[in-house]
C-alpha atoms as a PDB file:
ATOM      1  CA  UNK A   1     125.604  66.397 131.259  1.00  0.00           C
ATOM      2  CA  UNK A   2     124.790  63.730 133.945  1.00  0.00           C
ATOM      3  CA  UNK A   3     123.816  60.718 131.322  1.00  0.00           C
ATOM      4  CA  UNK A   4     125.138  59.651 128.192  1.00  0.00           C
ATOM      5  CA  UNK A   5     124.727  56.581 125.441  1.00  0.00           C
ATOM      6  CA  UNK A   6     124.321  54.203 126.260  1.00  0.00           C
ATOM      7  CA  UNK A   7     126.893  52.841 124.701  1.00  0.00           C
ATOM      8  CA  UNK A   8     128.406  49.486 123.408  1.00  0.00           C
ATOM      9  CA  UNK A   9     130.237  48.298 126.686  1.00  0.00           C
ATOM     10  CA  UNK A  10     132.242  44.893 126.188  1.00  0.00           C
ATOM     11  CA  UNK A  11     131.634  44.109 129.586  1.00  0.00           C
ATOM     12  CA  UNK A  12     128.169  45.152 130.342  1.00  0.00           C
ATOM     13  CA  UNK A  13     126.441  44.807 127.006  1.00  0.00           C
ATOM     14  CA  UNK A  14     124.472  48.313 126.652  1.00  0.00           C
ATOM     15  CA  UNK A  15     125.385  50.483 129.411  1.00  0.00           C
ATOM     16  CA  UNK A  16     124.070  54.038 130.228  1.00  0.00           C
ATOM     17  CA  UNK A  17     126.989  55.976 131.397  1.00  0.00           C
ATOM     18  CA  UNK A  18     125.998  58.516 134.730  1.00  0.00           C
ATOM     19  CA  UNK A  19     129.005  60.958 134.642  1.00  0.00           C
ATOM     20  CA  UNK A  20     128.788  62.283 138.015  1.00  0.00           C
ATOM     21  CA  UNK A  21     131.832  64.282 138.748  1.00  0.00           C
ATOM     22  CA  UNK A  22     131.402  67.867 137.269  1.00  0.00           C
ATOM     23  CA  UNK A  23     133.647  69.342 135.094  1.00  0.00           C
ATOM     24  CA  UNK A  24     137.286  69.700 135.057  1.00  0.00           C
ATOM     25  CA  UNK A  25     138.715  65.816 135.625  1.00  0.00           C
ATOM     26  CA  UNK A  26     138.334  65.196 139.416  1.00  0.00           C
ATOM     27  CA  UNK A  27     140.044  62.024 140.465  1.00  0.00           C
ATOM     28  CA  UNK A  28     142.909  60.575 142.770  1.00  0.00           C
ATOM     29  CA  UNK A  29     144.908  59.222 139.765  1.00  0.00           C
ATOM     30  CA  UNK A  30     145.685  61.145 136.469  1.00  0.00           C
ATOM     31  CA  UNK A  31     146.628  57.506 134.810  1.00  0.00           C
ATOM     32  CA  UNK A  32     149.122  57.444 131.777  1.00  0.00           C
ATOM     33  CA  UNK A  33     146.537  55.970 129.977  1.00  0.00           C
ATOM     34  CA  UNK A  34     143.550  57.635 130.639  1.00  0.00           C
ATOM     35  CA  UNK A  35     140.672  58.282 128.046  1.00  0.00           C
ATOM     36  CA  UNK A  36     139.388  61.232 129.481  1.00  0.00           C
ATOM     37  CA  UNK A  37     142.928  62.896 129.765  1.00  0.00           C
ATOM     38  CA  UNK A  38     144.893  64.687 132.511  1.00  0.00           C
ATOM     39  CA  UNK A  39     143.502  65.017 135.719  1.00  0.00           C
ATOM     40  CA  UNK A  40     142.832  69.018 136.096  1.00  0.00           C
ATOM     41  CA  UNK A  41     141.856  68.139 139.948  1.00  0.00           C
ATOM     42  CA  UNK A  42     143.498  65.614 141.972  1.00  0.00           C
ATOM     43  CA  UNK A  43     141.628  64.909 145.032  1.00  0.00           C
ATOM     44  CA  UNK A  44     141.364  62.711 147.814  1.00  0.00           C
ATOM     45  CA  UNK A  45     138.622  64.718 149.507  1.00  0.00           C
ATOM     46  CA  UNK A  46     134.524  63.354 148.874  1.00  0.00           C
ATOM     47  CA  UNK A  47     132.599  66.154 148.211  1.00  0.00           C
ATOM     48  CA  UNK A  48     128.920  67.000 146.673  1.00  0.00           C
ATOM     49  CA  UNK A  49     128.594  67.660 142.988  1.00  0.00           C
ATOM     50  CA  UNK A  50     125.146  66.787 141.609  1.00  0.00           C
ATOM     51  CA  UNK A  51     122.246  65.905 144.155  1.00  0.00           C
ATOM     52  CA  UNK A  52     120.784  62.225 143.876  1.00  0.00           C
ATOM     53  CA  UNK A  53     117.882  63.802 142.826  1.00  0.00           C
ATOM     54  CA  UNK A  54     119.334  65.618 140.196  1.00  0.00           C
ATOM     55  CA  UNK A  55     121.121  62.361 138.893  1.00  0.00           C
ATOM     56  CA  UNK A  56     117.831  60.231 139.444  1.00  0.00           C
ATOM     57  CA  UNK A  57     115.597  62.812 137.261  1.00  0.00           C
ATOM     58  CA  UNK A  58     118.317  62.859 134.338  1.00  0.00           C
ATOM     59  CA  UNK A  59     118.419  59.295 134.297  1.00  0.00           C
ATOM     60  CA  UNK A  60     114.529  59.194 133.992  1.00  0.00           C
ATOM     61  CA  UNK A  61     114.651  61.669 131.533  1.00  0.00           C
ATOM     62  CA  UNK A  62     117.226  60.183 129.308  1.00  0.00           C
ATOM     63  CA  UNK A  63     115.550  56.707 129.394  1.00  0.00           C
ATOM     64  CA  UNK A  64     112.237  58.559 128.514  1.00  0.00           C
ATOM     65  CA  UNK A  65     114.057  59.835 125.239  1.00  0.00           C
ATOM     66  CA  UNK A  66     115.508  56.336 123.987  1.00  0.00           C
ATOM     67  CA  UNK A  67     114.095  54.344 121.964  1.00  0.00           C
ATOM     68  CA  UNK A  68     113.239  50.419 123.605  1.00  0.00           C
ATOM     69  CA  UNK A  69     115.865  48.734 121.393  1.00  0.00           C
ATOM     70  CA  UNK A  70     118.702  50.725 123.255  1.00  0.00           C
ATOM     71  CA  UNK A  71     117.492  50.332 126.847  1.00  0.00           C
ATOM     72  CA  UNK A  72     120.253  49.760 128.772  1.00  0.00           C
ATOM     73  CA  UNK A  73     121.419  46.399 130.530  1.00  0.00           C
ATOM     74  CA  UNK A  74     122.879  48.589 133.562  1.00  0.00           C
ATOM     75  CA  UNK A  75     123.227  51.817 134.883  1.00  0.00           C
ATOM     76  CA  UNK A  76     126.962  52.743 135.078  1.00  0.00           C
ATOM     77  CA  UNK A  77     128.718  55.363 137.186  1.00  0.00           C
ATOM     78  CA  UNK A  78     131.977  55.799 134.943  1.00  0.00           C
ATOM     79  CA  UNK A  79     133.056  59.366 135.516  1.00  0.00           C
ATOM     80  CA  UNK A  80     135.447  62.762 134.321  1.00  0.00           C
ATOM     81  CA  UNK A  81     137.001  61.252 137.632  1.00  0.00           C
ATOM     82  CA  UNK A  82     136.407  58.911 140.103  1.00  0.00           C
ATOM     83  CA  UNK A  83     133.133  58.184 140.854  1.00  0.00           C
ATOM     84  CA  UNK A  84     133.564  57.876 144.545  1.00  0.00           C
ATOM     85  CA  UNK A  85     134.803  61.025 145.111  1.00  0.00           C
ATOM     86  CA  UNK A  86     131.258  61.995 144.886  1.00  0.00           C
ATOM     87  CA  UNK A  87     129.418  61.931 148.629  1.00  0.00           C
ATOM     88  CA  UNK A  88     126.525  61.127 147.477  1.00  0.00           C
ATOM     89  CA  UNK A  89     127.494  58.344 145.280  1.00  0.00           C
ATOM     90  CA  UNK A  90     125.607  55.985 148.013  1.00  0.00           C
ATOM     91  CA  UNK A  91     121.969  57.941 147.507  1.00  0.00           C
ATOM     92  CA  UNK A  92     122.234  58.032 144.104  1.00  0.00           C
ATOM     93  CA  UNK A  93     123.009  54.303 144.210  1.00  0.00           C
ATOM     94  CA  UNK A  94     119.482  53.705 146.303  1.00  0.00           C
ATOM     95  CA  UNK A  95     117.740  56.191 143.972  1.00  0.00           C
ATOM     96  CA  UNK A  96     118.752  54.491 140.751  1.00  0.00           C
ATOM     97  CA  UNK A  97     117.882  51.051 141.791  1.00  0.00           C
ATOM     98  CA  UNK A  98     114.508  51.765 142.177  1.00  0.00           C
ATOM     99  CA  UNK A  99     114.383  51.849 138.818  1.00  0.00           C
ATOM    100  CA  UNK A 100     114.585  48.303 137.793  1.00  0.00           C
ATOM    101  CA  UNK A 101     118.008  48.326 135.770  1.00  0.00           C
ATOM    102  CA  UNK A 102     120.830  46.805 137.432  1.00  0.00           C
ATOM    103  CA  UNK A 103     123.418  49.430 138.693  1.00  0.00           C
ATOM    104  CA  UNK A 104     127.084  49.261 137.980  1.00  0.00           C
ATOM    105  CA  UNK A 105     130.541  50.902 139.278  1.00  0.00           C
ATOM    106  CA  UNK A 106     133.783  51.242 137.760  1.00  0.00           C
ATOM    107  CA  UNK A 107     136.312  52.499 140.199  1.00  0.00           C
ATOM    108  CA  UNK A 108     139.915  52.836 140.588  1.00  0.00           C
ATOM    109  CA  UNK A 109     139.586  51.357 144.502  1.00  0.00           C
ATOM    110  CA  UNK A 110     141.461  54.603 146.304  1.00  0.00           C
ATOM    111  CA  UNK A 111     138.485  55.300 148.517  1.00  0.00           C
ATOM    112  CA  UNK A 112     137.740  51.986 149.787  1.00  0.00           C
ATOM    113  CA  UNK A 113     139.818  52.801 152.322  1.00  0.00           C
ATOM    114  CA  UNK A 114     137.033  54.787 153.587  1.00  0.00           C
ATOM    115  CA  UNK A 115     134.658  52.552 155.324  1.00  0.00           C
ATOM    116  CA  UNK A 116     131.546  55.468 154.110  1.00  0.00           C
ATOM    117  CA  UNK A 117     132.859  54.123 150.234  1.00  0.00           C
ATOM    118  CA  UNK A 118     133.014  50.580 150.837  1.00  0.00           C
ATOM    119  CA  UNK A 119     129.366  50.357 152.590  1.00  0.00           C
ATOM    120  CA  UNK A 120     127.818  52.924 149.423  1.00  0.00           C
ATOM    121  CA  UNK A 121     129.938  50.693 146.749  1.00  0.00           C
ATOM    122  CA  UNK A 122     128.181  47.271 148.104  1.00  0.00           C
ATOM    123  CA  UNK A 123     124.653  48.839 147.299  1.00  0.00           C
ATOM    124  CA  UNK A 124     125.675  48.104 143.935  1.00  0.00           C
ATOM    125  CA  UNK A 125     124.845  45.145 141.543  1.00  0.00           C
ATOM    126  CA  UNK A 126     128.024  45.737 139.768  1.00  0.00           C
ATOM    127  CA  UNK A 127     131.920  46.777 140.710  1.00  0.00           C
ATOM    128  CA  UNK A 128     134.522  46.771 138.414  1.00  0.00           C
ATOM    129  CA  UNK A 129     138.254  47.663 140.512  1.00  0.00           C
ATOM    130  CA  UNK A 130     141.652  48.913 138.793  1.00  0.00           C
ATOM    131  CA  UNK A 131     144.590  46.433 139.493  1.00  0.00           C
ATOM    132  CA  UNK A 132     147.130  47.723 136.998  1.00  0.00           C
ATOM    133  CA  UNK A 133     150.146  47.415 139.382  1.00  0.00           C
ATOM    134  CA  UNK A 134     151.892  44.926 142.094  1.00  0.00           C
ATOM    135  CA  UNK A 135     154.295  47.105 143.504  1.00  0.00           C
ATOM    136  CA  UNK A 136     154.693  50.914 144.586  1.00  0.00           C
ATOM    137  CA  UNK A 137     157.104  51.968 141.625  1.00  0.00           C
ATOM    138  CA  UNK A 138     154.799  50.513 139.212  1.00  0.00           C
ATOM    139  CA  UNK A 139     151.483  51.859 140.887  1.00  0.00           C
ATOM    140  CA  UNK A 140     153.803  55.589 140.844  1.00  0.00           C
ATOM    141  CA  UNK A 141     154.822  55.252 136.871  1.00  0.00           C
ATOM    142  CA  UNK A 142     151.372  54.117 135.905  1.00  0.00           C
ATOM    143  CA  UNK A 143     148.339  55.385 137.809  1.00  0.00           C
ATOM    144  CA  UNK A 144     150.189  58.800 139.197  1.00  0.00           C
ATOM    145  CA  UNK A 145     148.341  58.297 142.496  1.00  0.00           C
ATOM    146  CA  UNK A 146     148.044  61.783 144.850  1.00  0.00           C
ATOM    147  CA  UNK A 147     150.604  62.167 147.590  1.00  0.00           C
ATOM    148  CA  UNK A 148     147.735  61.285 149.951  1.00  0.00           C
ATOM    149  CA  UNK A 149     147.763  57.876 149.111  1.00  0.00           C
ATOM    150  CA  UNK A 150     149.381  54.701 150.177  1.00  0.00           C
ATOM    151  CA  UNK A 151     149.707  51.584 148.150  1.00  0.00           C
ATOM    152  CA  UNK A 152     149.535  48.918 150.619  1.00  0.00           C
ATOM    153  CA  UNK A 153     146.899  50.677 152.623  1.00  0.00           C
ATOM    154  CA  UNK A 154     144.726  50.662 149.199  1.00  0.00           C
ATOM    155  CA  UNK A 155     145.366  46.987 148.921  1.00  0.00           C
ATOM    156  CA  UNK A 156     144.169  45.972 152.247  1.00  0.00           C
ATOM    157  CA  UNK A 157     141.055  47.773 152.061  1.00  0.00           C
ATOM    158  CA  UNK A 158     140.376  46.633 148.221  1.00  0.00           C
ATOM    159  CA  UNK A 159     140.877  42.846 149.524  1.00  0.00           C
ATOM    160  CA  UNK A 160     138.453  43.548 152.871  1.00  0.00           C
ATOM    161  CA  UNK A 161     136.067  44.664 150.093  1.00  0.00           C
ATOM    162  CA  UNK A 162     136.308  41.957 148.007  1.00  0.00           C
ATOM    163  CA  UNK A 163     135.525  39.767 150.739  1.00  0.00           C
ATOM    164  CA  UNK A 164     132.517  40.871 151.702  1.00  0.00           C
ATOM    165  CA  UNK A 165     130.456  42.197 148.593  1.00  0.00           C
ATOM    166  CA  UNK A 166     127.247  40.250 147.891  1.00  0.00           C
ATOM    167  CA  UNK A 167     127.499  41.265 144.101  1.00  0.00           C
ATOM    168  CA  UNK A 168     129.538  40.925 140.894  1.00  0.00           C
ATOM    169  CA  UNK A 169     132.840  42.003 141.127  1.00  0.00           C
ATOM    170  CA  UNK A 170     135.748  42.374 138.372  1.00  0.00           C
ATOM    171  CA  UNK A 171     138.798  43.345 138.313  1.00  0.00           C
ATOM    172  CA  UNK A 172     140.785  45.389 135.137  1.00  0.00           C
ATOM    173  CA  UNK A 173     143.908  45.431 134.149  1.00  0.00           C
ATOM    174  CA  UNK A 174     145.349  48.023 132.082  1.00  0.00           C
ATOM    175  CA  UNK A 175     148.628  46.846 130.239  1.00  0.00           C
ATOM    176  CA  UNK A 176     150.561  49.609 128.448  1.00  0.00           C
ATOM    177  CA  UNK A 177     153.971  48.623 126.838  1.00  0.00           C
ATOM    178  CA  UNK A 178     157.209  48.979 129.160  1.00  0.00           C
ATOM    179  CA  UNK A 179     155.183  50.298 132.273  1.00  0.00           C
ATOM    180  CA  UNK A 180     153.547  46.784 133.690  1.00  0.00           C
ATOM    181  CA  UNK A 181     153.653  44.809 130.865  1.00  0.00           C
ATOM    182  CA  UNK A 182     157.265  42.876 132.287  1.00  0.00           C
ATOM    183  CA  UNK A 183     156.667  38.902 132.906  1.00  0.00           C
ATOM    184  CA  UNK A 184     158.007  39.261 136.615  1.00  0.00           C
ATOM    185  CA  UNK A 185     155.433  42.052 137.329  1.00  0.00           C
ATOM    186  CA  UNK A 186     152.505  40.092 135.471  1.00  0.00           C
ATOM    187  CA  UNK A 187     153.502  37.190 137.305  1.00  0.00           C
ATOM    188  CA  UNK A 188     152.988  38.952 141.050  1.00  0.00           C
ATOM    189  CA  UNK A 189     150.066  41.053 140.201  1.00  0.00           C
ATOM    190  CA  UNK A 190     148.190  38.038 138.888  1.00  0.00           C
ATOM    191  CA  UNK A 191     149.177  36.517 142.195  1.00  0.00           C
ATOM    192  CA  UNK A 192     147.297  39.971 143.888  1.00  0.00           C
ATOM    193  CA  UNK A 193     144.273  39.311 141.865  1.00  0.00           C
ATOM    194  CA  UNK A 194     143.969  35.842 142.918  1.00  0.00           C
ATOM    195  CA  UNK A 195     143.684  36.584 146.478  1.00  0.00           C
ATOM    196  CA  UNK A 196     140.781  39.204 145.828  1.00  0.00           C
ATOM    197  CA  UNK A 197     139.082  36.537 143.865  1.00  0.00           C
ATOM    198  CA  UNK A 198     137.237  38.419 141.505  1.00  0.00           C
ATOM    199  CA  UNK A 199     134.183  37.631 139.525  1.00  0.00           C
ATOM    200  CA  UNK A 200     135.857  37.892 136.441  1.00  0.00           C
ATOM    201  CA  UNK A 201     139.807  38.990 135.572  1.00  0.00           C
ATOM    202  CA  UNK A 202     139.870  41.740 132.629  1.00  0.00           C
ATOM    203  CA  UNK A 203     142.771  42.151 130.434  1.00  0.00           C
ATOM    204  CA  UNK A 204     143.316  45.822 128.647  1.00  0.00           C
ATOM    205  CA  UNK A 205     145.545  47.301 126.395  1.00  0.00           C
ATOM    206  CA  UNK A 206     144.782  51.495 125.585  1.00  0.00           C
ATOM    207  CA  UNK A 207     142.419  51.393 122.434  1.00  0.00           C
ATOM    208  CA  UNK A 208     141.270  55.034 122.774  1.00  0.00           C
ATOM    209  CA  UNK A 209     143.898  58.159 122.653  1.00  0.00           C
ATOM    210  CA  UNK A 210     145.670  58.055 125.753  1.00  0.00           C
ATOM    211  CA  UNK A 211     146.668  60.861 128.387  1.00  0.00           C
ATOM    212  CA  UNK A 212     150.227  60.855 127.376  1.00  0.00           C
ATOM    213  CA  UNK A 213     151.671  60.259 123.826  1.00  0.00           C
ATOM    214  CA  UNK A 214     154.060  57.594 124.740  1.00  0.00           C
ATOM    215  CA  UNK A 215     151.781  55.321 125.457  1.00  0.00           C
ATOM    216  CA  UNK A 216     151.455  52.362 123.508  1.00  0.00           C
ATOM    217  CA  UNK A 217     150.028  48.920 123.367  1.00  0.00           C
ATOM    218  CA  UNK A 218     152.465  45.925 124.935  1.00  0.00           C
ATOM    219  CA  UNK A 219     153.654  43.575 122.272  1.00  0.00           C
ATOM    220  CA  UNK A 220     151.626  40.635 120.922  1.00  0.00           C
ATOM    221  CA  UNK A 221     154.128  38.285 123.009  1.00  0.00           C
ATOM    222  CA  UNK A 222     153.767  40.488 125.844  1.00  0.00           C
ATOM    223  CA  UNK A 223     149.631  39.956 126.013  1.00  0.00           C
ATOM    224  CA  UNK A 224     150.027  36.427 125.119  1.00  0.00           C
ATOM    225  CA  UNK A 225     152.646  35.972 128.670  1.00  0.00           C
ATOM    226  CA  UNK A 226     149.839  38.297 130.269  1.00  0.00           C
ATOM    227  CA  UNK A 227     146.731  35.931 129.242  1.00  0.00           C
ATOM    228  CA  UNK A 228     148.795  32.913 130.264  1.00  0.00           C
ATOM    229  CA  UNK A 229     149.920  33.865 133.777  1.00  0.00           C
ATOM    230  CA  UNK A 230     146.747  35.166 134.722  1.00  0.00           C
ATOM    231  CA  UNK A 231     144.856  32.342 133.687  1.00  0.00           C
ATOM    232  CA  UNK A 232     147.261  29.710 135.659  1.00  0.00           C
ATOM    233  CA  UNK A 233     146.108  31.322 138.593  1.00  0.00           C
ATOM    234  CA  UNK A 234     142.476  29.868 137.976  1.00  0.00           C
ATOM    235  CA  UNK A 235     141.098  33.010 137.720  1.00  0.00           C
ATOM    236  CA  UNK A 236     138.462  33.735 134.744  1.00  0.00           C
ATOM    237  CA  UNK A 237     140.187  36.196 132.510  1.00  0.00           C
ATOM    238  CA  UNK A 238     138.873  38.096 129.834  1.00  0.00           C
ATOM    239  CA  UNK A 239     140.399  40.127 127.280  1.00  0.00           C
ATOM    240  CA  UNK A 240     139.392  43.454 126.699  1.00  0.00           C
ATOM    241  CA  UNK A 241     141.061  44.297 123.267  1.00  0.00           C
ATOM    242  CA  UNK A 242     138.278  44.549 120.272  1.00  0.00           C
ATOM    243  CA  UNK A 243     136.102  46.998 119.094  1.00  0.00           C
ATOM    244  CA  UNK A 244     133.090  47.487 121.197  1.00  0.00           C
ATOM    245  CA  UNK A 245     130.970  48.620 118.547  1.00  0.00           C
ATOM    246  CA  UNK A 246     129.439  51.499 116.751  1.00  0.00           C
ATOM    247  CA  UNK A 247     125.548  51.155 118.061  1.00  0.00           C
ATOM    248  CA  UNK A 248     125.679  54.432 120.771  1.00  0.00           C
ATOM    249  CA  UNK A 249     122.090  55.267 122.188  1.00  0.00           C
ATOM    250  CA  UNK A 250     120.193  58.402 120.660  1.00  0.00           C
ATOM    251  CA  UNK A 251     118.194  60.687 122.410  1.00  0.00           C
ATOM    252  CA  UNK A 252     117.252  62.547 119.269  1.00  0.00           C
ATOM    253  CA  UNK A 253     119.278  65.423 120.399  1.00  0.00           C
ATOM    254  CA  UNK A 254     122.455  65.105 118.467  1.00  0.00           C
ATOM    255  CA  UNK A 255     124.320  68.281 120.428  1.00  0.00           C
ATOM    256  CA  UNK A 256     123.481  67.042 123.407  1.00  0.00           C
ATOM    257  CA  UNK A 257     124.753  63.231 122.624  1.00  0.00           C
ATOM    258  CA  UNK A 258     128.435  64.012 121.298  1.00  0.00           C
ATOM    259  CA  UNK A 259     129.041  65.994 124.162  1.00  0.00           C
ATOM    260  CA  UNK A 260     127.648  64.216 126.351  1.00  0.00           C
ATOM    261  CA  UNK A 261     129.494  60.791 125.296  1.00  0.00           C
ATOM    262  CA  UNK A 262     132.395  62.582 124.504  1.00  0.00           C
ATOM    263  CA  UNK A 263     133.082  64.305 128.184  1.00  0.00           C
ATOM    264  CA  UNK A 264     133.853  60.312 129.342  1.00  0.00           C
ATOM    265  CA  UNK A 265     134.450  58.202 126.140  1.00  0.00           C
ATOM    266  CA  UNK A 266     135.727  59.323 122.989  1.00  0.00           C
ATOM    267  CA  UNK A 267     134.206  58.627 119.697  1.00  0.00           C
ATOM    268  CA  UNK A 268     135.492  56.759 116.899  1.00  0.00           C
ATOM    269  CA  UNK A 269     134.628  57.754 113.876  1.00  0.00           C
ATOM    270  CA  UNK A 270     132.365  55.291 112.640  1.00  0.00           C
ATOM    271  CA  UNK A 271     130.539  55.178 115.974  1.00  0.00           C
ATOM    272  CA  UNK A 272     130.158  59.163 115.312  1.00  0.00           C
ATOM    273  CA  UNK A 273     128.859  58.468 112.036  1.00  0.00           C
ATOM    274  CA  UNK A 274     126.694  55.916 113.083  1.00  0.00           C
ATOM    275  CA  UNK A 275     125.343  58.045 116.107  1.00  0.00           C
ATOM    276  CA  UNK A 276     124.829  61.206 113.234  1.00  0.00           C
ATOM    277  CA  UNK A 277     122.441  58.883 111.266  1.00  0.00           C
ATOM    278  CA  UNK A 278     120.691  57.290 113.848  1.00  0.00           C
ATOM    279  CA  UNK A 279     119.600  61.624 114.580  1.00  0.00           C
ATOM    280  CA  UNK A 280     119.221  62.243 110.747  1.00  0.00           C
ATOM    281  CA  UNK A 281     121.891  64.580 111.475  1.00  0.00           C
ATOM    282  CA  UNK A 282     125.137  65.733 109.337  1.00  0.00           C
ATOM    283  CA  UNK A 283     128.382  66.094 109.577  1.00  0.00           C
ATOM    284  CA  UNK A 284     128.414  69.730 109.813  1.00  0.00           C
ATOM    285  CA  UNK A 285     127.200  69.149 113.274  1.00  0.00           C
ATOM    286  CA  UNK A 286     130.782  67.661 114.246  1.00  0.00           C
ATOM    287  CA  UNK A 287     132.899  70.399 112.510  1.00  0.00           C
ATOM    288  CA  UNK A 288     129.994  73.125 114.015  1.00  0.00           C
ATOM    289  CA  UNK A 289     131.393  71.560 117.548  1.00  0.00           C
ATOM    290  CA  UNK A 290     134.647  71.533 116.662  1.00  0.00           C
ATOM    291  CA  UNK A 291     134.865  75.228 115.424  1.00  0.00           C
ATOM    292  CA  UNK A 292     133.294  75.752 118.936  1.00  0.00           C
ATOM    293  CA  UNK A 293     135.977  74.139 120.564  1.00  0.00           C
ATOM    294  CA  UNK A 294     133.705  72.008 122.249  1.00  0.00           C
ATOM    295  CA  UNK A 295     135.275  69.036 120.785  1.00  0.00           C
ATOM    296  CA  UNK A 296     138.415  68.212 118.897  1.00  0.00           C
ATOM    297  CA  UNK A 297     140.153  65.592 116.431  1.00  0.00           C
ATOM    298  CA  UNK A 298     143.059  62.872 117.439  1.00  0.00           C
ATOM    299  CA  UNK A 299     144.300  60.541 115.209  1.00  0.00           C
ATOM    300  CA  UNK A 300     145.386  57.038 117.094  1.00  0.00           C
ATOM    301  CA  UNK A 301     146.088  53.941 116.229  1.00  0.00           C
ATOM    302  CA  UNK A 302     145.282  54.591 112.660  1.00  0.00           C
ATOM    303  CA  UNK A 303     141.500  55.749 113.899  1.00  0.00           C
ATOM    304  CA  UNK A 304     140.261  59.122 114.107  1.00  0.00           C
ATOM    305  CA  UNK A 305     138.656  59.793 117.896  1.00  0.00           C
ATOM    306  CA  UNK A 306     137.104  63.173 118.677  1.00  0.00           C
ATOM    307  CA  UNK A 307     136.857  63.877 122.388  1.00  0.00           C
ATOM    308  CA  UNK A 308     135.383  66.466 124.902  1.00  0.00           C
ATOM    309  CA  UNK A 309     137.934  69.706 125.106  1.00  0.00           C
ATOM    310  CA  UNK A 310     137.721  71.977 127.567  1.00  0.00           C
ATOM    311  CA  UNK A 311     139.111  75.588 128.049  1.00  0.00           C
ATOM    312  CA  UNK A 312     139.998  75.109 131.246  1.00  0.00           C
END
């Protein structure tokens, strides 16, 4: 389950996810927020879990299976984790990029401290960085870091990055209501995010079921502050609010698609629907998965989402 989608990616256009972190959640944060849920493992420590090779040869055999209208724009690590937890995230980089599709990152910035992580992450056309908090309390409340990390220490080593990488890089900002949504706290991160100088500022808010049921979406006055102080900086800010879309990629194995999609972004319902014609598939095929535990239903925001669940 190394490939999935693509899928509709506000930021990227059509991106093919590479899920590279096996099974349970692997990262250094387990994020109030997160789409993918709890963290099961929370690690600070790289380690090997699929071979380049192995992640090269499932990207060439998913592209083989798409059709040409949902080629992908890039080639996105965006993991059950953090993608550079993985050792040989800087292979797999080189590998991919021999392919002709631009090559993307979406990290949460813990491991730059690890000169190995900045050099692999510069390989790439594409980095997206988390920047959800200016201050230790918030970064604590928020992005439940491990013990092993240190704020200020991630900071420095995300700005020496920044500095130095030849390609695009953004920055995203995950607002949830109460947590780092206060004008003071809006006011100094957007002053952080200045000094990194990103490509491009992004603006969230949780649209997908969060890890924790008290999460919620900051007030419409709240985003409106948000959008105004970050843009007074002079950096380009985007919001990141809407609907991406329901146009997922189809391999023609409709099994092998839910999960697959499903172990790193849930489905909405109409996406799933969508994805179930595109296969000339059923319905039954959702409930089959869901009496197999493989998946399961959450109702949020209104929407039905049905994400990966594991027994674990």
């Amino acid at each position: 389950m190394i490939c999935f989608g693509p899928i509709p990616s506000r930021r990227l256009g059509r991106s093919l996810g590479i899920n590279n972190i096996v099974a349970p959640k692997t990262c250094s944060y387990s994020c109030v927020y997160c789409q993918v849920g709890r963290t099961k493992r929370t690690s600070v420590i790289r380690e090997s879990f699929f071979s380049p090779d192995a992640v090269y040869n499932a990207v060439m055999l998913h592209l083989g299976q798409l059709a040409e209208a949902d080629r992908p724009d890039y080639l996105t690590f965006v993991s059950n984790g953090e993608p550079t937890l993985d050792k040989n995230l800087g292979k797999s980089i080189a590998r991919l990029k021999a392919i002709g599709i631009p090559v993307a990152v979406i990290t949460n910035g813990t491991m730059l401290t690890h000169q190995d992580v900045a050099e692999e992450l510069a390989t790439a056309d594409w980095v997206s960085v988390k920047f959800d908090a200016a201050d230790h309390s918030v970064w604590k409340n928020i992005n439940r870091p491990s013990v092993d990390l240190n704020f200020e220490n991630i900071l420095t080593s995300v700005f020496a990055f920044f500095k130095n990488y030849p390609g695009i890089l953004c920055t995203e900002t995950m607002l949830v209501k109460g947590i780092n949504d206060h004008p003071d706290h809006l006011f100094r991160l957007a002053g952080l995010i200045k000094n990194a100088n990103p490509s491009k500022a992004y603006i969230a808010i949780p649209t997908r079921p969060p890890a924790e049921k008290n999460v919620s979406i900051p007030d419409v006055e709240a985003l409106n502050i948000a959008w105004q102080t970050f843009s007074t900086t002079g950096v380009s800010t985007e919001f990141l609010t809407g609907f991406e879309g329901t146009g997922a990629g189809s391999t023609g194995n409709i099994y092998d698609d839910i999960l697959n999609i499903t172990t790193v972004h849930p489905l909405r319902e109409d996406t799933m629907m969508s994805l179930l014609e595109k296969d000339t598939a059923s319905w039954s095929v959702v409930d089959s998965l869901i009496n197999q535990r493989l998946i399961k239903e959450v109702l949020y925001e209104g929407k039905r989402y049905f994400l990966r669940q594991y027994n674990v």
